[in-house]
Protein backbone atom coordinates (compact mmCIF):
# COMPACT_ATOMS: atom_id res chain seq x y z
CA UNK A 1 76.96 26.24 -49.69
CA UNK A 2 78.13 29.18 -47.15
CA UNK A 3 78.30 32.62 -48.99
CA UNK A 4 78.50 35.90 -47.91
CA UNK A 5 77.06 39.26 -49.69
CA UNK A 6 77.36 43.19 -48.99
CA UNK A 7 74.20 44.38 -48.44
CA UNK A 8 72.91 47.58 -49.10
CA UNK A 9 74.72 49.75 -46.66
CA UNK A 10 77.77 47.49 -47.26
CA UNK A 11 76.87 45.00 -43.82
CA UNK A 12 78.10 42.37 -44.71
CA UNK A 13 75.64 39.13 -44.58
CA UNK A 14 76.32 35.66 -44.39
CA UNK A 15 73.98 32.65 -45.67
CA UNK A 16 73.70 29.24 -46.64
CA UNK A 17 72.23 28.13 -49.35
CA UNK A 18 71.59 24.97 -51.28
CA UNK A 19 69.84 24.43 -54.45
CA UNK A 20 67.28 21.10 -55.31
CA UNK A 21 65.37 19.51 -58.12
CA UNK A 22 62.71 21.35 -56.75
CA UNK A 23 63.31 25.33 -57.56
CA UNK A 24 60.94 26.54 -54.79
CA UNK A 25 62.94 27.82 -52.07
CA UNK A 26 62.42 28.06 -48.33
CA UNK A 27 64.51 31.01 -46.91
CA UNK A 28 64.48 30.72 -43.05
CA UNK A 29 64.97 33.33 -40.61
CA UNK A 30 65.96 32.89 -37.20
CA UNK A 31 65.19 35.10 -33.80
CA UNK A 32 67.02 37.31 -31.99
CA UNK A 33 70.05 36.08 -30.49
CA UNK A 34 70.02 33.47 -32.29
CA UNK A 35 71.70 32.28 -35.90
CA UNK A 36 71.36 29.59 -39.25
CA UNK A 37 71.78 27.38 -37.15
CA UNK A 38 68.26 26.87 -35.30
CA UNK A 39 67.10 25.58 -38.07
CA UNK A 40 69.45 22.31 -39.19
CA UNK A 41 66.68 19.86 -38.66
CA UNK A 42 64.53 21.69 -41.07
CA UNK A 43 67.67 21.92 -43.73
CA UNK A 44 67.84 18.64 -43.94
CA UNK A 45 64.12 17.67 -44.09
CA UNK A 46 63.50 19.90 -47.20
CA UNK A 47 66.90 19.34 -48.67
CA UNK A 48 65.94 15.24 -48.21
CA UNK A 49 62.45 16.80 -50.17
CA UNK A 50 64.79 18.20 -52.69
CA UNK A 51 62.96 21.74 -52.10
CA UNK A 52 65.74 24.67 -52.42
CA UNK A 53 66.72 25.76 -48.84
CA UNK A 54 68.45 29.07 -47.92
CA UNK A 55 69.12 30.43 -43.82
CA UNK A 56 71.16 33.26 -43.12
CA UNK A 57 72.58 35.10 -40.37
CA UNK A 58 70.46 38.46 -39.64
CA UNK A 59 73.29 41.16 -39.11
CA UNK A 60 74.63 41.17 -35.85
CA UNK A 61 74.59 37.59 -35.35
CA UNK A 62 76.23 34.64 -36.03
CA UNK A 63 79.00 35.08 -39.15
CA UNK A 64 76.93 38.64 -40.44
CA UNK A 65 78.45 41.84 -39.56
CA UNK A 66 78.05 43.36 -36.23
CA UNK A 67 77.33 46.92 -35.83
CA UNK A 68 77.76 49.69 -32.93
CA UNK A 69 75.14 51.75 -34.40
CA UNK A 70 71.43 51.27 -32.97
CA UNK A 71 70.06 52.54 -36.53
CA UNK A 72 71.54 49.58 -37.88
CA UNK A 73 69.33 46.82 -36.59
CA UNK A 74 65.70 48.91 -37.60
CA UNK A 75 63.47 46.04 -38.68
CA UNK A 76 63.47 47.69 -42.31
CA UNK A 77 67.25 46.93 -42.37
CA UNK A 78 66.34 43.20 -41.74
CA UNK A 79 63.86 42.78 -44.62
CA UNK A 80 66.19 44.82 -47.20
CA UNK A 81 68.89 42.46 -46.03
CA UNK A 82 66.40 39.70 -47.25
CA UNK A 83 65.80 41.06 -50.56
CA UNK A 84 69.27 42.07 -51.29
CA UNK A 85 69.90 38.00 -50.94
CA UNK A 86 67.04 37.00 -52.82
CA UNK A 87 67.68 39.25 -55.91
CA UNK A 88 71.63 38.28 -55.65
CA UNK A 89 70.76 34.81 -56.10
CA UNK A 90 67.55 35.45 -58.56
CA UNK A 91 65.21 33.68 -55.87
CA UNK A 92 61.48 34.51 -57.35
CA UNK A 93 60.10 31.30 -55.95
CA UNK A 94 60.13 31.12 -52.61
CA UNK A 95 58.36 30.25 -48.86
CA UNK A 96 59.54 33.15 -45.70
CA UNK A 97 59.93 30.68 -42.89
CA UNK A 98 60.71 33.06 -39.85
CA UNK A 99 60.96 32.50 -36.05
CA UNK A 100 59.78 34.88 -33.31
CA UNK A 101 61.67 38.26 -34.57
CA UNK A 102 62.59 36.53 -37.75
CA UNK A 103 58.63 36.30 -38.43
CA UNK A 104 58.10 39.75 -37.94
CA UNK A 105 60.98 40.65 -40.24
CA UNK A 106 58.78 38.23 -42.63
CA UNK A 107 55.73 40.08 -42.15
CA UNK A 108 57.71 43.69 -42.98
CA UNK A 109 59.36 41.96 -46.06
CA UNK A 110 55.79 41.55 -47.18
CA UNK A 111 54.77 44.59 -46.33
CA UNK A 112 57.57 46.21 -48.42
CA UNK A 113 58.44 44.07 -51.76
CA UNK A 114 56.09 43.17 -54.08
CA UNK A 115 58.33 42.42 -56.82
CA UNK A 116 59.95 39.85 -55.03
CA UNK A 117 57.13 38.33 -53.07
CA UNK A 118 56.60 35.19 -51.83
CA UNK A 119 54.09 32.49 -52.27
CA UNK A 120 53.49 31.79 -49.40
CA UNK A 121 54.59 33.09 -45.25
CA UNK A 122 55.28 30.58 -42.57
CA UNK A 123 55.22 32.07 -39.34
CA UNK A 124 56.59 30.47 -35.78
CA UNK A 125 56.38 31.17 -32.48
CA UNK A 126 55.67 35.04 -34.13
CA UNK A 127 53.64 38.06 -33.20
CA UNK A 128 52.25 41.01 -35.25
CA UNK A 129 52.74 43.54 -32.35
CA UNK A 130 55.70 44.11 -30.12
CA UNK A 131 55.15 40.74 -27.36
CA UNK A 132 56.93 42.23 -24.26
CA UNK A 133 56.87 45.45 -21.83
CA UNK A 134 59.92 47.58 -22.26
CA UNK A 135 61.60 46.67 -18.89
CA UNK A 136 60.51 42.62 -19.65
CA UNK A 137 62.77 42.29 -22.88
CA UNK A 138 61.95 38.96 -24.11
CA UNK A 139 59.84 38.31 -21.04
CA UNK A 140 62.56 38.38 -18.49
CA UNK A 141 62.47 39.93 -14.82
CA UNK A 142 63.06 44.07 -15.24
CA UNK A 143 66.44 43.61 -13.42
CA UNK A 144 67.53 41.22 -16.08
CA UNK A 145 66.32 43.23 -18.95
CA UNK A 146 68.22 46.36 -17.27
CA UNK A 147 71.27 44.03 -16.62
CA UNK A 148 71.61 43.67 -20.90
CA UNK A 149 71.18 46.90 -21.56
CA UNK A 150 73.56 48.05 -19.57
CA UNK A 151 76.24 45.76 -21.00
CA UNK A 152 74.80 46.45 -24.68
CA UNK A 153 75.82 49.91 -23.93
CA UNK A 154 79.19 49.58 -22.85
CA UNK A 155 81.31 47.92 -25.74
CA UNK A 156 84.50 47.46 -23.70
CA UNK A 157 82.46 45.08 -21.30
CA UNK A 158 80.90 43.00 -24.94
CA UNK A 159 84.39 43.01 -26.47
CA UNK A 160 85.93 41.73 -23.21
CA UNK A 161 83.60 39.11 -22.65
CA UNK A 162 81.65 38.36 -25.40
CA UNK A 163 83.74 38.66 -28.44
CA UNK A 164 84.17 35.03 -29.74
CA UNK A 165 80.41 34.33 -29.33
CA UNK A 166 79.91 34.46 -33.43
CA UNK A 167 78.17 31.37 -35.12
CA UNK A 168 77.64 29.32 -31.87
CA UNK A 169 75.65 25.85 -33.28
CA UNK A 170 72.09 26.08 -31.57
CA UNK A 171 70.57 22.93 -33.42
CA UNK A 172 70.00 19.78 -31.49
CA UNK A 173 73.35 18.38 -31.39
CA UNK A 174 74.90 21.83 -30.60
CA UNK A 175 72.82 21.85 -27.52
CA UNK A 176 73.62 18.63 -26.09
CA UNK A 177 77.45 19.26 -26.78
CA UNK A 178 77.24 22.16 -24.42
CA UNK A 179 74.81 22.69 -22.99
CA UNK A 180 75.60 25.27 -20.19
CA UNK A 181 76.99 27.33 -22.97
CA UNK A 182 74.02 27.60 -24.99
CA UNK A 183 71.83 28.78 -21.92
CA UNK A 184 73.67 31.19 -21.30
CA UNK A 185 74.15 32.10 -25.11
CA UNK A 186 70.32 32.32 -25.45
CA UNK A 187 69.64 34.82 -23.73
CA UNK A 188 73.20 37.01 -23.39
CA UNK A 189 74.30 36.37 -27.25
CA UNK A 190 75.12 38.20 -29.00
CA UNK A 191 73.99 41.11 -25.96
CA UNK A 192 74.42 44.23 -28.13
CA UNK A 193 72.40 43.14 -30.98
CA UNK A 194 69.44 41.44 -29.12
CA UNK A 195 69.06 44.69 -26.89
CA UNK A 196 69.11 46.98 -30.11
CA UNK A 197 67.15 44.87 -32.13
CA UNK A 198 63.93 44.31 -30.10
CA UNK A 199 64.57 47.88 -29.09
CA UNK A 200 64.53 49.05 -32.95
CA UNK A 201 61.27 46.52 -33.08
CA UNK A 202 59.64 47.82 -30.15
CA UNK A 203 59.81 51.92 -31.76
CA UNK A 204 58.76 50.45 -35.24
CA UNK A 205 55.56 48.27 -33.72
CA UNK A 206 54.70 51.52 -31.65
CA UNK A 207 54.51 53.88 -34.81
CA UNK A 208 53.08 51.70 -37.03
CA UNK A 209 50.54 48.79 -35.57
CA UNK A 210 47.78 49.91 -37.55
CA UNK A 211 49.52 49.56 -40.98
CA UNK A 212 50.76 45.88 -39.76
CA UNK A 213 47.43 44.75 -38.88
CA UNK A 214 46.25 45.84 -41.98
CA UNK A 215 48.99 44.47 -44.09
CA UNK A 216 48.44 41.11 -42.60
CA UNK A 217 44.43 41.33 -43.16
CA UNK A 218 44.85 42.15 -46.64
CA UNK A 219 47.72 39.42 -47.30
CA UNK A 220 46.68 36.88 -50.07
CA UNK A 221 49.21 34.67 -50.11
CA UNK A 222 48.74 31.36 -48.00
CA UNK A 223 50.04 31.69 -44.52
CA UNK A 224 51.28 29.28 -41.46
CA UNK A 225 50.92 30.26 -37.96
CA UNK A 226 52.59 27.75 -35.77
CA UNK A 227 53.20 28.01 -31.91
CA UNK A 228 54.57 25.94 -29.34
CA UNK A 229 51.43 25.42 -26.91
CA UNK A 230 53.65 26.34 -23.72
CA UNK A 231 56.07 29.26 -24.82
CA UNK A 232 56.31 31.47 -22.38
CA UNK A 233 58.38 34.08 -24.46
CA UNK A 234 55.51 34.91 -27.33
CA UNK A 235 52.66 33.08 -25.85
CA UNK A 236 49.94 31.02 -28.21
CA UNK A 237 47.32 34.38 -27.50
CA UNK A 238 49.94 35.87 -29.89
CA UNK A 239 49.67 33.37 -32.60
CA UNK A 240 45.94 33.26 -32.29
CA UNK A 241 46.04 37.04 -32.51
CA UNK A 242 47.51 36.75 -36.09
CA UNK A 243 44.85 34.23 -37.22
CA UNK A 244 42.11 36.64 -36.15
CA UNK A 245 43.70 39.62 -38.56
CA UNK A 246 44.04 36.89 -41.42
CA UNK A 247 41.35 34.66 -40.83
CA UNK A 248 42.79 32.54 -43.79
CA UNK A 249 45.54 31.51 -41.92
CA UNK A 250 46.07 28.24 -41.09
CA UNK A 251 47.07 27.74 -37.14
CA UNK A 252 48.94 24.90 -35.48
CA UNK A 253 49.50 24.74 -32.45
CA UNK A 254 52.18 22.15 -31.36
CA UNK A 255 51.74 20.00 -28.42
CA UNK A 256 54.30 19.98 -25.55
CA UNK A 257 56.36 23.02 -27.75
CA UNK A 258 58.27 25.65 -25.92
CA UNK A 259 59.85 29.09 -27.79
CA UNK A 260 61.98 27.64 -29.59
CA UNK A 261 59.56 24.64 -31.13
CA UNK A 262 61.25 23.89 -34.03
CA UNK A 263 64.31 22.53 -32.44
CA UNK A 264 61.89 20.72 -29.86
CA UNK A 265 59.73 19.41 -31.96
CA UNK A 266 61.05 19.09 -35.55
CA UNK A 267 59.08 16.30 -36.42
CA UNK A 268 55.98 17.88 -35.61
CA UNK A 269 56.72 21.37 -37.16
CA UNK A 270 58.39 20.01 -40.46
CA UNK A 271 55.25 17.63 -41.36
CA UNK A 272 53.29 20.57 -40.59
CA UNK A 273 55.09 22.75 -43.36
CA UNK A 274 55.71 20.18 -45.69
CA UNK A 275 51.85 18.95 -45.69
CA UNK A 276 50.64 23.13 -45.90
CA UNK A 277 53.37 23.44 -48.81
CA UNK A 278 52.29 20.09 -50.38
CA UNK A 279 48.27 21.75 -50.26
CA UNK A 280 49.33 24.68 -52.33
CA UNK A 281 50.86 23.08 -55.03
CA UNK A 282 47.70 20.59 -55.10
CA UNK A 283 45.85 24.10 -55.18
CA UNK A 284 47.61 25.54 -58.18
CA UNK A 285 47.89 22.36 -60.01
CA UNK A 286 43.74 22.79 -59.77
CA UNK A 287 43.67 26.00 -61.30
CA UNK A 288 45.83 25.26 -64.06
């Protein structure tokens, strides 16, 4: 079911939602430039294993709210954005399923909420520290990265050009209906928040590393790494970075898998979360 809420400085957040026999919910969170989308394939995995299954659209993409305001996209807004959804729809059972920036807004949520607090973190194609130089933004040439900033700071060149890029479909079918469009869209779409938001990420990584790395060392809930063994964007040393801080964590590393792995290789990355979600109840049914 689409829905939309205000969060809590009134952006206003769209999501989808859908509710199974099975209560637990997996709440997915998708990278930068990106939107709900990404993640069909899964949907319809976990909704065929009745599980509960919720995606949204971070602000500033897809249907969410854009804003002009760098402030607006600090990785703190991201995770309060989260819980705001979560409490709205009285989610206490739940999985954080995030990709590449949507993993690191996982790890903050964590860091932040424990009232809410989920059972268990799934992270893909993720890093715990900021993955690119500042003139390489998601490891493209310095006269690329300067190219979208330039545009993300002049909002009569986004409005001209880019305004009806909203909730472009980036699953598998999406891609093959276009796709020249969706090349384009992945790296240029939407320009103003992928430019602010890795920019936001980058200052928060830089000021606080030490507490991440110690969040994640200290984190008792089961946790997924998965990485696609050739992406080039947050490279598998990243991953493996993560599994060194929690040494608890369970890595996977898929075969063949680029950056965006989960709409490469669904198969792969779905059995992997389904059989580490079908361990932990096995787990808990033991201790009862």
């Amino acid at each position: 079911m689409d829905k939309f809420v205000n969060s809590f400085d009134r952006t206003r957040l769209y999501y989808n939602y859908s509710q199974g026999k099975n209560p637990h919910t997996l709440v997915f969170l998708h990278g930068v430039g990106s939107n709900w989308t990404i993640w069909k394939k899964e949907l319809d995995f976990f909704q065929g294993k009745e599980f509960s299954t919720l995606a949204l659209d971070l602000r500033g993409h897809g249907a969410s709210q854009y804003h002009d305001a760098f402030e607006k996209y600090k990785i703190q807004y991201f995770s309060r954005d989260v819980n705001t959804i979560l409490r709205m729809e009285n989610i206490n059972q739940f999985s954080l399923v995030g990709h590449s920036i949507g993993g690191g807004v996982a790890i903050n949520y964590v860091m932040r909420y424990k009232s809410v607090f989920p059972s268990s973190l799934i992270l893909i194609d993720s890093a715990s520290t900021y993955p690119f130089d500042h003139n390489r933004l998601l490891n493209m040439s310095p006269y690329l990265t300067h190219f979208l900033r330039f545009i993300a700071s002049h909002p009569p060149t986004l409005h001209k050009h880019f305004l009806h890029f909203k909730d472009v479909d980036l699953s598998v079918n999406g891609i093959k209906n276009d796709l020249h469009l969706i090349s384009h869209l992945l790296h240029f779409t939407p320009l103003r928040s992928l430019v602010r938001a890795l920019d936001n990420l980058e200052a928060y990584v830089f000021h606080n590393q030490k507490k991440i790395d110690t969040a994640l060392h200290n984190l008792r809930i089961p946790t997924l790494v998965i990485s696609g063994q050739y992406d080039a964007t947050v490279p598998v040393k990243f991953a493996k970075m993560i599994k060194r801080l929690n040494q608890d964590a369970q890595l996977k590393i898929i075969r063949g898998g680029h950056h965006t792995v989960m709409v490469e290789k669904p198969e792969q990355v779905n059995t992997t979360i389904y059989n580490f979600l079908q361990k932990q109840v096995l787990l808990k049914s033991l201790q009862n």
